[in-house]
Protein backbone atom coordinates (compact mmCIF):
# COMPACT_ATOMS: atom_id res chain seq x y z
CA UNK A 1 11.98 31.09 -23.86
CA UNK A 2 7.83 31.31 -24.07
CA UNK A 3 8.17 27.58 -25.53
CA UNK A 4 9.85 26.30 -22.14
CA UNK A 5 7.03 28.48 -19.88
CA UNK A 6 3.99 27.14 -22.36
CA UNK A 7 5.59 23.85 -21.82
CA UNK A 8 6.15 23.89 -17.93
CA UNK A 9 2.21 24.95 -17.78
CA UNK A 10 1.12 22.20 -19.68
CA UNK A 11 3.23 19.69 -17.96
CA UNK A 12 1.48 21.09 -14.71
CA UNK A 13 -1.96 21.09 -15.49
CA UNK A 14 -1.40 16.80 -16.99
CA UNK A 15 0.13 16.50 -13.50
CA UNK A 16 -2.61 18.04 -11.56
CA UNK A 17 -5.03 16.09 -13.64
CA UNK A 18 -4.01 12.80 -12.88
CA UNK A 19 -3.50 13.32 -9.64
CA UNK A 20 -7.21 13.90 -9.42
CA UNK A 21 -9.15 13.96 -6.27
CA UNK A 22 -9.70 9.89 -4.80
CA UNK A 23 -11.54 7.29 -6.10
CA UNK A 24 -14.17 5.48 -4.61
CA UNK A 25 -13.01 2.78 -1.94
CA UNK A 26 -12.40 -0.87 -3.57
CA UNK A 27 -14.41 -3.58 -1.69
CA UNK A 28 -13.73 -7.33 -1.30
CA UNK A 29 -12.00 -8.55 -4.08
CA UNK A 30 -11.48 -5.50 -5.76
CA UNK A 31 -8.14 -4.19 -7.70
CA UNK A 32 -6.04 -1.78 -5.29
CA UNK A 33 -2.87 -0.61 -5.20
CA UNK A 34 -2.45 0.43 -1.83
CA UNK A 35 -4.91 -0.26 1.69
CA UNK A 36 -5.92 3.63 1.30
CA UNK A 37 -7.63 2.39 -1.62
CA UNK A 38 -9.88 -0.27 -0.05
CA UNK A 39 -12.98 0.76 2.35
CA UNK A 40 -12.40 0.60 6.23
CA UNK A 41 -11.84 -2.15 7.34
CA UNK A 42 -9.84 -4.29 4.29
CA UNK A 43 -6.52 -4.42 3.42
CA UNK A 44 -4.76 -4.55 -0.19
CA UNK A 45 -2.85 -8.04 -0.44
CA UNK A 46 -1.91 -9.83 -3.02
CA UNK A 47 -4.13 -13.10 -4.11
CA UNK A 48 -3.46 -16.40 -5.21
CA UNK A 49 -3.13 -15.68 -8.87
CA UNK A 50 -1.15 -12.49 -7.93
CA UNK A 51 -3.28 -9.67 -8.02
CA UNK A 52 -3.68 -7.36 -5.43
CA UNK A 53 -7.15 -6.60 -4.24
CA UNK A 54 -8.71 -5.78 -1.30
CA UNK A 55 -9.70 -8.37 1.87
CA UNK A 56 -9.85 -9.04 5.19
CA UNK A 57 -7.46 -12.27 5.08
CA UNK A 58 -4.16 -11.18 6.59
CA UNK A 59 -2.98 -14.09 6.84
CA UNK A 60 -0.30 -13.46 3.78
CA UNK A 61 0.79 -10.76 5.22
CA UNK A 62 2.35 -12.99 8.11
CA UNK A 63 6.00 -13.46 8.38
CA UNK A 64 6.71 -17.04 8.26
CA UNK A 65 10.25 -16.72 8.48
CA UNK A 66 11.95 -17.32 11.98
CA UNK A 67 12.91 -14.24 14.28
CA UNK A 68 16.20 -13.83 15.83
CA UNK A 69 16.87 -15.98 19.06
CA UNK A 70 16.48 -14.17 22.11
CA UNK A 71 19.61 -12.99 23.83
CA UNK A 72 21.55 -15.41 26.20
CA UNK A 73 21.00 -12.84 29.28
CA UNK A 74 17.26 -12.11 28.71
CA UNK A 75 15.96 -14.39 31.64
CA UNK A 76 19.43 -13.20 34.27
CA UNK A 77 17.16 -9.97 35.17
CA UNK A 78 13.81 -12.11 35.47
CA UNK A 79 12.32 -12.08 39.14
């Protein structure tokens, strides 16, 4: 069973290693694959072509799709 322990130890140390310490922050228009990898202040969205990268536009991040109606009693309790 020393194959199986040699193996678990190399499986751990290729895990640690790509899970390396952070990278430097993305800036405008920069790949990313999350916001924690753009500097403060940008977001990771996706662009027109598809890519996601980092920016200050939110604006795709909007919902455009209509919300619920409200219910029929909302306004009864209104002063």
């Amino acid at each position: 069973m020393c194959f199986g322990r040699g193996l678990v130890g190399v499986v751990t140390l290729l895990a640690l290693y790509g899970c390396a310490g952070k990278q430097d922050a993305a800036g405008p228009g920069q790949d990313c694959y999350r916001d924690d990898d753009c500097e403060d202040g940008f977001v990771c969205v996706a662009n027109a072509q598809g890519n996601r990268v980092c920016s200050k536009d939110v604006t795709s991040l909007a919902s455009t799709v209509a919300g619920p109606p409200p219910p029929a009693d909302a306004d009864a309790g209104a002063p």
